[in-house]
C-alpha atoms as a PDB file:
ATOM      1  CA  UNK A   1     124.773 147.903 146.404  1.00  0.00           C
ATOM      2  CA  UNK A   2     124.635 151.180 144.014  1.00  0.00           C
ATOM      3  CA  UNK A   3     125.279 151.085 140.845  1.00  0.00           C
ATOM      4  CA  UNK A   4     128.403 152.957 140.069  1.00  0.00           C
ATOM      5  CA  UNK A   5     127.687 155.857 137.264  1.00  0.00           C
ATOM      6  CA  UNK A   6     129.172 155.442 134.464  1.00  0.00           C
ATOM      7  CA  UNK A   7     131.544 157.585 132.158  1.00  0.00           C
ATOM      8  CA  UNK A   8     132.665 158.163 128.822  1.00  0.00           C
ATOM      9  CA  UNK A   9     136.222 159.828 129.629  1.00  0.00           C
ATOM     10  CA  UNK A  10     137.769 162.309 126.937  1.00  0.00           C
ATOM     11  CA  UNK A  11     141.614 163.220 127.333  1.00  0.00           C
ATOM     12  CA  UNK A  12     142.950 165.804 125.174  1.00  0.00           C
ATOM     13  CA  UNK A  13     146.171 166.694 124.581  1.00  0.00           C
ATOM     14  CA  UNK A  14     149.223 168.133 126.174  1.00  0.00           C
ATOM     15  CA  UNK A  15     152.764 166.493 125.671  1.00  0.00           C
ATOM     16  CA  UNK A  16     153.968 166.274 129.844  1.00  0.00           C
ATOM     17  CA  UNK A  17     150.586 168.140 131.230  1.00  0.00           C
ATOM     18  CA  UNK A  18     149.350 164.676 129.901  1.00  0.00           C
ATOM     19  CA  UNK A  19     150.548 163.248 133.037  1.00  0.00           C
ATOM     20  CA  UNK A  20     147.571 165.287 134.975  1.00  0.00           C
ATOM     21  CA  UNK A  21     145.357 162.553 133.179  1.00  0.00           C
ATOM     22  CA  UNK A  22     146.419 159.714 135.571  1.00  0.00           C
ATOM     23  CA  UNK A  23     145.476 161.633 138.112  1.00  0.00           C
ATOM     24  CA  UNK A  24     141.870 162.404 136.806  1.00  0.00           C
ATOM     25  CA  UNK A  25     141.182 159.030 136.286  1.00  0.00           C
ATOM     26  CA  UNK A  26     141.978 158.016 139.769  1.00  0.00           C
ATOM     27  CA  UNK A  27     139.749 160.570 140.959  1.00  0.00           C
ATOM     28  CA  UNK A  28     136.909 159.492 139.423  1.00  0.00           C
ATOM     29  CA  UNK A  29     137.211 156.404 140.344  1.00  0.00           C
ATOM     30  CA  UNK A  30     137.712 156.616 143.697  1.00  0.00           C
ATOM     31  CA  UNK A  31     134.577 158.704 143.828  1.00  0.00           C
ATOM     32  CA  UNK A  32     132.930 156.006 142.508  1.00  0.00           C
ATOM     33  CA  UNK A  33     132.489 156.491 138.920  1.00  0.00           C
ATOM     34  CA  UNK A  34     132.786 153.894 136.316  1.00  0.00           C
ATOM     35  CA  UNK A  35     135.046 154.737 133.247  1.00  0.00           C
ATOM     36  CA  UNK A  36     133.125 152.247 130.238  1.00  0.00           C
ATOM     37  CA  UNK A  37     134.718 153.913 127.278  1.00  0.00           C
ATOM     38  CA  UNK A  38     137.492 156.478 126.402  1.00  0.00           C
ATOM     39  CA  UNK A  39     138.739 158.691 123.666  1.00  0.00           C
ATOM     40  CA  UNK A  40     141.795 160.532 123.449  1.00  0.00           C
ATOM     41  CA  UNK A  41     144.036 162.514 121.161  1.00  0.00           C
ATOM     42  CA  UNK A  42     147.635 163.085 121.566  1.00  0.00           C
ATOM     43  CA  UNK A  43     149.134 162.264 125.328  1.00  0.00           C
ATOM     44  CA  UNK A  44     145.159 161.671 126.138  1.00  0.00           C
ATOM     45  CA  UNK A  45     145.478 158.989 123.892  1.00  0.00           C
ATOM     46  CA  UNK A  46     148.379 157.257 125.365  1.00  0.00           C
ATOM     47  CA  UNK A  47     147.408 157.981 129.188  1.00  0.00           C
ATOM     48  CA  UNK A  48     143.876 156.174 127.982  1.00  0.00           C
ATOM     49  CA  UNK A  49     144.867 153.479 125.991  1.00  0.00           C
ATOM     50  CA  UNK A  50     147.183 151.729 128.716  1.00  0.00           C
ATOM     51  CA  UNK A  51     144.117 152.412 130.977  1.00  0.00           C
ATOM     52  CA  UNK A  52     141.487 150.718 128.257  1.00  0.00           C
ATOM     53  CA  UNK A  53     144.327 147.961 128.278  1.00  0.00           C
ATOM     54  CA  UNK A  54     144.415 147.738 132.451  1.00  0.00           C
ATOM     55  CA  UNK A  55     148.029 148.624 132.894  1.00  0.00           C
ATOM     56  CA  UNK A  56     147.530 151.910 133.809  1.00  0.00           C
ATOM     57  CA  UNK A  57     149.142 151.304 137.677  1.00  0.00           C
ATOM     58  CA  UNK A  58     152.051 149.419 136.032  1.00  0.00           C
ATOM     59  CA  UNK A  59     152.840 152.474 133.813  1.00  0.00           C
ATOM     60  CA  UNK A  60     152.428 155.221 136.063  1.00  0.00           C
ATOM     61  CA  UNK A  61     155.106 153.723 138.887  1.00  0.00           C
ATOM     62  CA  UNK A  62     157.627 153.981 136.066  1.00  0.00           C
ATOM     63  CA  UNK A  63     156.481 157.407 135.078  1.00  0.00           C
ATOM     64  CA  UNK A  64     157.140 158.392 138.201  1.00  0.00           C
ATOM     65  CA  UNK A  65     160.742 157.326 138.640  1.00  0.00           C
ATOM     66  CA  UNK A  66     161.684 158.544 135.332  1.00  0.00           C
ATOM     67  CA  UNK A  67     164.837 160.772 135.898  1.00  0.00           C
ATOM     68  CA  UNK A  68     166.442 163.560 133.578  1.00  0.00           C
ATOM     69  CA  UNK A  69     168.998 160.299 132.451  1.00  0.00           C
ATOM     70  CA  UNK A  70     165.981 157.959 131.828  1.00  0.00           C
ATOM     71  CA  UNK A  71     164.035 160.138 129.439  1.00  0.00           C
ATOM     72  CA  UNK A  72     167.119 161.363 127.447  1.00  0.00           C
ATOM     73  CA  UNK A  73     168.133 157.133 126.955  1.00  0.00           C
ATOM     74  CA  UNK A  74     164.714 156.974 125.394  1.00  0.00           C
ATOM     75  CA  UNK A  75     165.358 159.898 123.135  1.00  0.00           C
ATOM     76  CA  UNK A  76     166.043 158.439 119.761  1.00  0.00           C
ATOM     77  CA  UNK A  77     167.388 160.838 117.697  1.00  0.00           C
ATOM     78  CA  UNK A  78     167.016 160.996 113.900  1.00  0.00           C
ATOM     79  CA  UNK A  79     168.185 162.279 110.960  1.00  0.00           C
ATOM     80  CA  UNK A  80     164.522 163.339 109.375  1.00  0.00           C
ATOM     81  CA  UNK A  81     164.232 166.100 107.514  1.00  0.00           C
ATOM     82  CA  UNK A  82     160.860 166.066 109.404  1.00  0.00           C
ATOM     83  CA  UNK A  83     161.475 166.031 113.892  1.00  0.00           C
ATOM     84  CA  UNK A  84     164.149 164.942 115.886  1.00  0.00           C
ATOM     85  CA  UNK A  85     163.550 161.980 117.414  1.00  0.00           C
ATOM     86  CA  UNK A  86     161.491 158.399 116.028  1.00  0.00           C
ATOM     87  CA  UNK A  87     159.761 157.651 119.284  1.00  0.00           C
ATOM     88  CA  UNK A  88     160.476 154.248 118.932  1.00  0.00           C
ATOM     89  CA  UNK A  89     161.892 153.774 122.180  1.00  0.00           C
ATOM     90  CA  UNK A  90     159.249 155.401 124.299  1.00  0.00           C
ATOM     91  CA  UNK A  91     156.895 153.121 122.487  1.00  0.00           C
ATOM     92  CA  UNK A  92     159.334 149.809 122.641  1.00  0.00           C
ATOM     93  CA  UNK A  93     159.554 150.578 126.965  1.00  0.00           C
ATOM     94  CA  UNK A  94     155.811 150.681 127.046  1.00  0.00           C
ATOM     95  CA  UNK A  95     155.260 147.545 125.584  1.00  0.00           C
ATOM     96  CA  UNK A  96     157.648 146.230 127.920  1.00  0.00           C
ATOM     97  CA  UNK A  97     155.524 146.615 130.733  1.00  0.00           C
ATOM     98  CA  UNK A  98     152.060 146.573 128.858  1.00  0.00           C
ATOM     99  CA  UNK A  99     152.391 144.503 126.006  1.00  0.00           C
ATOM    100  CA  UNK A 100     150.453 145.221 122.856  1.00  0.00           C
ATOM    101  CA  UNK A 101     146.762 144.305 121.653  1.00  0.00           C
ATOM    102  CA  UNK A 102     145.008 144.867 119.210  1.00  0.00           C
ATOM    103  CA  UNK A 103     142.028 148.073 120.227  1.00  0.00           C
ATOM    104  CA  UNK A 104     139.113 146.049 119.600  1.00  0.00           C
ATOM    105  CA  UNK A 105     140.125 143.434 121.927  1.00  0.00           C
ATOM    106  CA  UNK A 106     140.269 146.140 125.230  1.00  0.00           C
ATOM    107  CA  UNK A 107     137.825 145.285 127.539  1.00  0.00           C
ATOM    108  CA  UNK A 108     136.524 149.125 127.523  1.00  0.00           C
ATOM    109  CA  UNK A 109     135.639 150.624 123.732  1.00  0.00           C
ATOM    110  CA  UNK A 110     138.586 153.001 122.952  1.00  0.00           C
ATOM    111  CA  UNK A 111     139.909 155.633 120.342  1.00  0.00           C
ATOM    112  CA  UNK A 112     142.472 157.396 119.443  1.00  0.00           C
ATOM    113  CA  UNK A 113     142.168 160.197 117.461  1.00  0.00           C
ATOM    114  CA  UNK A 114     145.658 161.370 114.615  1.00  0.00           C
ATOM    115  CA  UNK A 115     145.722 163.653 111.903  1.00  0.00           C
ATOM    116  CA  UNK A 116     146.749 162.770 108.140  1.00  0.00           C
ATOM    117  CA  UNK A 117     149.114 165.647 107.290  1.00  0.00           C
ATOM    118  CA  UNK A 118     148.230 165.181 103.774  1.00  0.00           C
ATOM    119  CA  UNK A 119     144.633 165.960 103.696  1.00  0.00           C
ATOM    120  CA  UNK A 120     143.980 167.386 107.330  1.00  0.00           C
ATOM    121  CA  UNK A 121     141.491 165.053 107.666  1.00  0.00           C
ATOM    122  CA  UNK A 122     141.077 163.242 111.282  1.00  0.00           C
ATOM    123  CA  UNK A 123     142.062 159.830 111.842  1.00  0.00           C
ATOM    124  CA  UNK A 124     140.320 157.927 114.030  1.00  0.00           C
ATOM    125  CA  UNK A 125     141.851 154.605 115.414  1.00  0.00           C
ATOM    126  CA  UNK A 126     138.763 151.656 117.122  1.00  0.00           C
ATOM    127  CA  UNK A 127     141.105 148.585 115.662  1.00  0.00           C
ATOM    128  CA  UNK A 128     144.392 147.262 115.322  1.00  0.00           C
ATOM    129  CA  UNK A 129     147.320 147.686 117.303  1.00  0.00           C
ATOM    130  CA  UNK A 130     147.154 149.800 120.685  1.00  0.00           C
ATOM    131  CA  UNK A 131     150.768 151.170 120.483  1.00  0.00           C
ATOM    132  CA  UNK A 132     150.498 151.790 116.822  1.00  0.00           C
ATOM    133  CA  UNK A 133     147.630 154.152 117.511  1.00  0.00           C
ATOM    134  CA  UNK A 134     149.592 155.626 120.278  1.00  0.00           C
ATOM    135  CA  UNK A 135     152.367 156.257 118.460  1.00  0.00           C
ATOM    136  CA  UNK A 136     150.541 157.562 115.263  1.00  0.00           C
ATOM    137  CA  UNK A 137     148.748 160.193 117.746  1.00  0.00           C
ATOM    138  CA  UNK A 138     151.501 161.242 119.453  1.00  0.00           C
ATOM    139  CA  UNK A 139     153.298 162.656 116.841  1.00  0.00           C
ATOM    140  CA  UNK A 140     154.126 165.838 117.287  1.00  0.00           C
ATOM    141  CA  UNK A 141     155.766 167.721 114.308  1.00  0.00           C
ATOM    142  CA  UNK A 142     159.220 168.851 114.730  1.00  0.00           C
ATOM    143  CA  UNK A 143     159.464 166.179 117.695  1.00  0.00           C
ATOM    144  CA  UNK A 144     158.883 162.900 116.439  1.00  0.00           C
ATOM    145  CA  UNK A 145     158.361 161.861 113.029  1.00  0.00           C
ATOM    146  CA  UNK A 146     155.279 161.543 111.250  1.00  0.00           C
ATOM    147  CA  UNK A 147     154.095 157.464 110.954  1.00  0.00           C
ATOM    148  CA  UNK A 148     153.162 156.283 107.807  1.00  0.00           C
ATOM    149  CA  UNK A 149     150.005 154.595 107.532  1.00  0.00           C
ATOM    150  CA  UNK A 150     148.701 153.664 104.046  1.00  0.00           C
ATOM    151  CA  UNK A 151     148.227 156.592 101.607  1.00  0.00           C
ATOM    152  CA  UNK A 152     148.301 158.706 104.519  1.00  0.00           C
ATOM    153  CA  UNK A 153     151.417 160.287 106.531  1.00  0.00           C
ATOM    154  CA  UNK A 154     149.987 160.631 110.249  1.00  0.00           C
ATOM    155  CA  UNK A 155     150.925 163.207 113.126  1.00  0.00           C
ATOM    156  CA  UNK A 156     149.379 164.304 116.023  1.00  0.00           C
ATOM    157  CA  UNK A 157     145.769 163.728 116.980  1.00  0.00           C
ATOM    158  CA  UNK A 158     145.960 167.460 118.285  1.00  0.00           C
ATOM    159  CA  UNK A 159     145.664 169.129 114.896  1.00  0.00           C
ATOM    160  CA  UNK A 160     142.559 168.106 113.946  1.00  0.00           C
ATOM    161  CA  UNK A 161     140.383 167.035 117.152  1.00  0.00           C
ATOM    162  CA  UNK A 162     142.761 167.979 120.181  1.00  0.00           C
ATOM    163  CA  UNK A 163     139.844 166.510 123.093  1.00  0.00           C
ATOM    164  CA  UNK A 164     137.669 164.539 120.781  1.00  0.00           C
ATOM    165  CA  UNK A 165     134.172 164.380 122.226  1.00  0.00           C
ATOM    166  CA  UNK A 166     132.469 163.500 119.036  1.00  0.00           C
ATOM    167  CA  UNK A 167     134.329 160.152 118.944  1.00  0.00           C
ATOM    168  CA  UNK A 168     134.114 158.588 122.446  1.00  0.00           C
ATOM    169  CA  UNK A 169     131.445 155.197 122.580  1.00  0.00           C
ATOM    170  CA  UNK A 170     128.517 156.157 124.457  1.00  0.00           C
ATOM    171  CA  UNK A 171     126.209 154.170 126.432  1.00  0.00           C
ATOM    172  CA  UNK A 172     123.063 154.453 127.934  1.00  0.00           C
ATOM    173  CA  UNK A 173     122.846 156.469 131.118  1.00  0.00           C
ATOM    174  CA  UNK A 174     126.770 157.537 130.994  1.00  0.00           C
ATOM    175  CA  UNK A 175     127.903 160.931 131.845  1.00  0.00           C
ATOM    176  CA  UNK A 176     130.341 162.674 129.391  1.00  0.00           C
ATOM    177  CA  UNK A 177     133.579 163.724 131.070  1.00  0.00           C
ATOM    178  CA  UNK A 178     136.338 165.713 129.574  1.00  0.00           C
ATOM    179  CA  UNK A 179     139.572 166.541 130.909  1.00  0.00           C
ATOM    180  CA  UNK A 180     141.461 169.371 129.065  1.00  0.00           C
ATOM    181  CA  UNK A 181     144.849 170.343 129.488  1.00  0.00           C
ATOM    182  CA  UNK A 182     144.714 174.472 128.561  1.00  0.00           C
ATOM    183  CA  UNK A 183     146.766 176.937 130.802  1.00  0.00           C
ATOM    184  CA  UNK A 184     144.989 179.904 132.493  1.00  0.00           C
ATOM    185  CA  UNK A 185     145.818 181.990 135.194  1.00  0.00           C
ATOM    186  CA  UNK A 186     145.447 180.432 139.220  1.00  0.00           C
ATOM    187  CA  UNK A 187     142.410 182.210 140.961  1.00  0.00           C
ATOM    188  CA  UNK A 188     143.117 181.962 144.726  1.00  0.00           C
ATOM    189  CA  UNK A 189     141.447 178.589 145.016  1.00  0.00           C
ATOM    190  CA  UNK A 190     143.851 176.558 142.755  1.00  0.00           C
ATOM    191  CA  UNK A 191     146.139 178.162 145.016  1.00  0.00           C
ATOM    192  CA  UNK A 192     145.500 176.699 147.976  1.00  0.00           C
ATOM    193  CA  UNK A 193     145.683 173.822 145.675  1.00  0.00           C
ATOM    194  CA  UNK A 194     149.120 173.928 144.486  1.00  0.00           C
ATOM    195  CA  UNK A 195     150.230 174.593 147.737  1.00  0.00           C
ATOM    196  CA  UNK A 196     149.652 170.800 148.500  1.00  0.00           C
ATOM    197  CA  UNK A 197     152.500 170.659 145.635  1.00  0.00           C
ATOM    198  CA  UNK A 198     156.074 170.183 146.841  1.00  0.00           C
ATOM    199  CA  UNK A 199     157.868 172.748 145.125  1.00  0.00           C
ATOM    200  CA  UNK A 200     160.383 171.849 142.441  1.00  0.00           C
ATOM    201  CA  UNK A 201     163.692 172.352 141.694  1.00  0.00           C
ATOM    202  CA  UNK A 202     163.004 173.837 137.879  1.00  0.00           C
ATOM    203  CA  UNK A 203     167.153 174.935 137.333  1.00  0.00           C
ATOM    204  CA  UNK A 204     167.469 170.945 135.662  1.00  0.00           C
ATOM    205  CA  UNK A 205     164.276 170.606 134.776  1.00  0.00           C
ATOM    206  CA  UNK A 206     163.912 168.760 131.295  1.00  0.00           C
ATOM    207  CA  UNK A 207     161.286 171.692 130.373  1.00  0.00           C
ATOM    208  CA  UNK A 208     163.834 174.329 131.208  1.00  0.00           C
ATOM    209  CA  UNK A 209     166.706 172.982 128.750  1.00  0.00           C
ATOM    210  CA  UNK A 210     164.412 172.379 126.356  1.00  0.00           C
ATOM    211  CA  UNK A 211     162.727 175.573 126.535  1.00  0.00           C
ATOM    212  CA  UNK A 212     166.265 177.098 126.418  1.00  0.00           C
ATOM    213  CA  UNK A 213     167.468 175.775 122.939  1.00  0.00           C
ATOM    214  CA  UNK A 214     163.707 176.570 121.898  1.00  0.00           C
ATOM    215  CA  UNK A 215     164.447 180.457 123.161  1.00  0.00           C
ATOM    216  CA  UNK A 216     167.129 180.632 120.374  1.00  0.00           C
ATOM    217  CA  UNK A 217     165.059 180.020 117.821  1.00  0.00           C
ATOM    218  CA  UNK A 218     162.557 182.499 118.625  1.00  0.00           C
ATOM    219  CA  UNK A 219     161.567 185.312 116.608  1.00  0.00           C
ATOM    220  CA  UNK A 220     162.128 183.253 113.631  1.00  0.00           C
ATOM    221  CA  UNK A 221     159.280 181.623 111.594  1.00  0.00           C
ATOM    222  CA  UNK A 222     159.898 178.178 113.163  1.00  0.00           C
ATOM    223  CA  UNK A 223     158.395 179.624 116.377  1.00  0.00           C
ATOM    224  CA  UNK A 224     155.876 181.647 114.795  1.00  0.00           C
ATOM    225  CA  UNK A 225     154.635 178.439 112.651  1.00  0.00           C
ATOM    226  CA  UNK A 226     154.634 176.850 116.402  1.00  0.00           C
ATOM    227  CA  UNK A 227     152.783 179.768 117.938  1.00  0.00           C
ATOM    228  CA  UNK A 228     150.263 179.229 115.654  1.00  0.00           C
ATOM    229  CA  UNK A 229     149.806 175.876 115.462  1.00  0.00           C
ATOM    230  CA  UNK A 230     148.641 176.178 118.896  1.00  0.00           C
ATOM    231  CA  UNK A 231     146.021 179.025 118.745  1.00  0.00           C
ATOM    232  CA  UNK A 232     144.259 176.644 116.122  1.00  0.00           C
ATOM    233  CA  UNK A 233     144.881 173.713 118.087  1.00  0.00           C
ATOM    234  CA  UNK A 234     142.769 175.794 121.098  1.00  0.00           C
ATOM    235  CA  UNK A 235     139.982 176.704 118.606  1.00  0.00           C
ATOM    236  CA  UNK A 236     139.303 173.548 117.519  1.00  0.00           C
ATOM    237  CA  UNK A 237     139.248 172.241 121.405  1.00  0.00           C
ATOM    238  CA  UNK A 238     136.836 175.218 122.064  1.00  0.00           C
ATOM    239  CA  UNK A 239     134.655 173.934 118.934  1.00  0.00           C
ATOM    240  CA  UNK A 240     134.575 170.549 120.248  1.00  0.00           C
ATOM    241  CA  UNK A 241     133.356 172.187 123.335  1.00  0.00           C
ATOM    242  CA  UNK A 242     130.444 174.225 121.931  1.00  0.00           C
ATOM    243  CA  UNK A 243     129.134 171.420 119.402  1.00  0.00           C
ATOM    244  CA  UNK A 244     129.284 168.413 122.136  1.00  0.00           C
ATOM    245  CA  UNK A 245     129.291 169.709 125.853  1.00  0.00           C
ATOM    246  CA  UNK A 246     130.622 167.297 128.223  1.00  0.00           C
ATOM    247  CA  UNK A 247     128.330 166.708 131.339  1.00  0.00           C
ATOM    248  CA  UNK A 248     131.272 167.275 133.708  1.00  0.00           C
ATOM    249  CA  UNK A 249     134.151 169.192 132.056  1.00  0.00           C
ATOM    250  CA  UNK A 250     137.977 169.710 133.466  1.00  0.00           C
ATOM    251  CA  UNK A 251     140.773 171.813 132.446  1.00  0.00           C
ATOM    252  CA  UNK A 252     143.646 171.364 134.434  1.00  0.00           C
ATOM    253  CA  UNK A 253     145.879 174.241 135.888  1.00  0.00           C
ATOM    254  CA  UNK A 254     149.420 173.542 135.224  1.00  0.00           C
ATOM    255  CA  UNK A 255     151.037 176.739 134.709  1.00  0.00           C
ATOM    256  CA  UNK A 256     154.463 175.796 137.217  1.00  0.00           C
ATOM    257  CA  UNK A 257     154.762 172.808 134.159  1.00  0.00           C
ATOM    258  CA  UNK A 258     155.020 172.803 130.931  1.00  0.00           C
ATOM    259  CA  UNK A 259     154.999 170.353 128.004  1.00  0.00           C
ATOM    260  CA  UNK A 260     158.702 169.421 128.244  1.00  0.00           C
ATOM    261  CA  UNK A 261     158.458 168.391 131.869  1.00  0.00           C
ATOM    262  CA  UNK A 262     158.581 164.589 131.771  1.00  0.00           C
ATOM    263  CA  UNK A 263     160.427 163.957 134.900  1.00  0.00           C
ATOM    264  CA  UNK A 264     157.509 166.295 136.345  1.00  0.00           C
ATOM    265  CA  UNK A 265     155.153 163.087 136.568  1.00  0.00           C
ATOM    266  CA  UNK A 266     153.962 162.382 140.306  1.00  0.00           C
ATOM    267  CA  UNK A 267     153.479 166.194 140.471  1.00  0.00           C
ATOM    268  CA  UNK A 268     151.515 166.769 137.586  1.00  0.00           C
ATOM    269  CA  UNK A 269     149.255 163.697 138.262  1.00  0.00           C
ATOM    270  CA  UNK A 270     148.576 165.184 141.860  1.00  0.00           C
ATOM    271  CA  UNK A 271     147.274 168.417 140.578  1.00  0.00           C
ATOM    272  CA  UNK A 272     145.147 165.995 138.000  1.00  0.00           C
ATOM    273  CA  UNK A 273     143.574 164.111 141.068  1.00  0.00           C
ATOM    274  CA  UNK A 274     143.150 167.576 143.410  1.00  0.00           C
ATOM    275  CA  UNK A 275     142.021 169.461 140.316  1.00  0.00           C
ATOM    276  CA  UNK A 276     139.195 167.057 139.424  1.00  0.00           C
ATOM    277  CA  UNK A 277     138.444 166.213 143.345  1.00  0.00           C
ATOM    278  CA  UNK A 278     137.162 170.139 143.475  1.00  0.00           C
ATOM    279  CA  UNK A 279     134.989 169.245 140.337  1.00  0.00           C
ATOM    280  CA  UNK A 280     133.534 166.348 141.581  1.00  0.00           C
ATOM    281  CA  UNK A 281     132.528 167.520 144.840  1.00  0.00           C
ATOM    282  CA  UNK A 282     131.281 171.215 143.704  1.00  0.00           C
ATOM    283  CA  UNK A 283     128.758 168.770 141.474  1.00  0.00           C
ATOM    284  CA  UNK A 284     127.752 166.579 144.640  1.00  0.00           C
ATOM    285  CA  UNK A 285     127.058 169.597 146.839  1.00  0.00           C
END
C-alpha cells in the first residue's frame, strides 16, 4: 500500500469565506493526502481546530443547516464599549457537538494564532483549551469582544499573522499547504467553476443586511479604520508568503460571498473542494 503524503495545512482567515476551508480539507484528503499538523488564524483556526479534534463532519452538517433565524439566536449582543456581540454562544453550540480539550491532547499538533491588542505582538496558542483558543482568535474588533487572557487583551489572529506559515509543526517529508481566503477577480476558468454553484438568492442574505447597516456608516472614519485594517492584514499574509512559501498554495475565489454570509456554508465549502481539486490535479499532471 502507498504511503499517503503528508501535510502541514495552514488556514488563514476570512470570517464566512472560512467555510471554503472544509472544503479544502476534504479535497486533500480524498486525493489522498495526509493532514499531520495544522495552523490557523482567525476562522482558519476554528475550521482546523474541530478538524485537529476529529469533529470536523459533525460540525459541518450543522453549518450547513444554519438558517438566517439560527445564526441571529446565536448572536449575543453586548453592551461593550468595544464590538457588539460576546461570541459566547457560537462557542457554547460548538462545544455542544465537539466538546472541549485541551490542544496538546489533539491527536494532530495544532495552533492557533491571536493578537494581543496591547503590544501587537502574536499570540500563539499549542496548549490549553481548544475553544478558548478559538474564541481568543476569532475576535474580530467591532464584532466580538476582545478575550482577556493574562496581562494581555486578545483579538483576532488576523492582525498580526493572518495565514501563519511560520507556526505550523513540521515533519519530515511533509508538504506545506496553505489555503488563503483573498478576493480577486474570476478568470474564465473559475468560471466554469462557479457555474457548478447553484445560484443564490442574495435579497435575505445575512451578508446583504449586514453590509447594509455597514453602508451607513461609510465615509466616516469607522470604515476608513476598517478599510485599513484590511490592506495591512493582506500585507502581512503576502509577507508570510515571501518569507515561508508553501509547497502547494490556495487562495480561494469567493467574490459572489462575502464575510457576513454564514448561512452561505454548503456553497462556500463547494467552491473550497472545486477550487483546491484544480490545484491538486494541475500539480499531478
Amino acid at each position: 500500500m502507498t504511503e499517503k503524503q503528508k501535510v502541514a495545512l495552514v488556514l488563514a482567515s476570512g470570517g464566512a469565506k472560512g467555510f471554503a476551508h472544509i472544503g479544502a480539507i476534504e479535497a486533500l484528503e480524498n486525493s489522498g493526502y495526509e493532514i499531520t499538523s495544522i495552523a490557523g488564524a482567525s476562522m482558519g483556526a476554528l475550521i482546523g481546530g474541530i478538524y485537529a479534534a476529529g469533529g470536523l463532519n459533525k460540525v459541518k452538517e450543522w453549518m450547513y443547516d444554519l438558517t438566517d433565524r439560527d445564526i441571529y439566536n446565536l448572536a449575543d449582543l453586548t453592551l461593550s464599549p468595544h464590538a457588539f456581540l460576546k461570541g459566547d454562544k457560537v462557542i457554547k453550540a460548538l462545544k455542544s457537538i465537539v466538546p472541549d480539550c485541551n490542544i496538546e491532547e489533539l491527536p494532530i499538533p495544532y495552533c492557533a494564532v491571536a493578537t494581543d491588542l496591547k503590544t501587537g505582538n502574536e499570540v500563539v496558542f499549542r496548549t490549553g483549551s481548544l475553544y478558548d483558543a478559538i474564541r481568543a482568535s476569532i475576535s474580530i474588533p467591532m464584532i466580538f469582544t476582545p478575550v482577556e487572557h493574562g496581562d494581555m487583551l486578545l483579538i483576532d489572529g488576523a492582525f498580526s499573522n493572518g495565514l501563519p506559515l511560520d507556526r505550523v509543526v513540521r515533519t519530515e517529508g511533509d508538504m506545506l499547504v496553505a489555503v488563503n481566503l483573498d478576493n480577486y477577480e474570476w478568470d474564465e476558468g473559475n468560471r466554469q467553476q462557479r457555474d457548478t454553484i447553484q445560484n443564490i438568492n442574495k435579497k435575505n442574505s445575512i451578508s446583504n443586511k449586514l453590509q447594509s447597516g455597514w453602508n451607513a456608516l461609510s465615509n466616516n472614519y469607522i470604515s476608513l479604520t476598517y478599510d485599513t485594517l484590511l490592506i495591512l492584514m493582506k500585507r502581512n499574509t503576502d509577507m508570510s508568503l515571501r518569507l515561508t512559501p508553501p509547497d502547494i498554495y490556495l487562495n480561494v475565489v469567493l467574490n459572489d460571498y462575502g464575510f457576513y454570509d454564514y448561512d452561505k456554508a454548503e456553497d462556500i465549502s463547494l467552491l473550497g473542494r472545486v477550487q483546491m481539486n484544480g490545484v491538486l490535479t494541475s500539480i499531478n499532471l
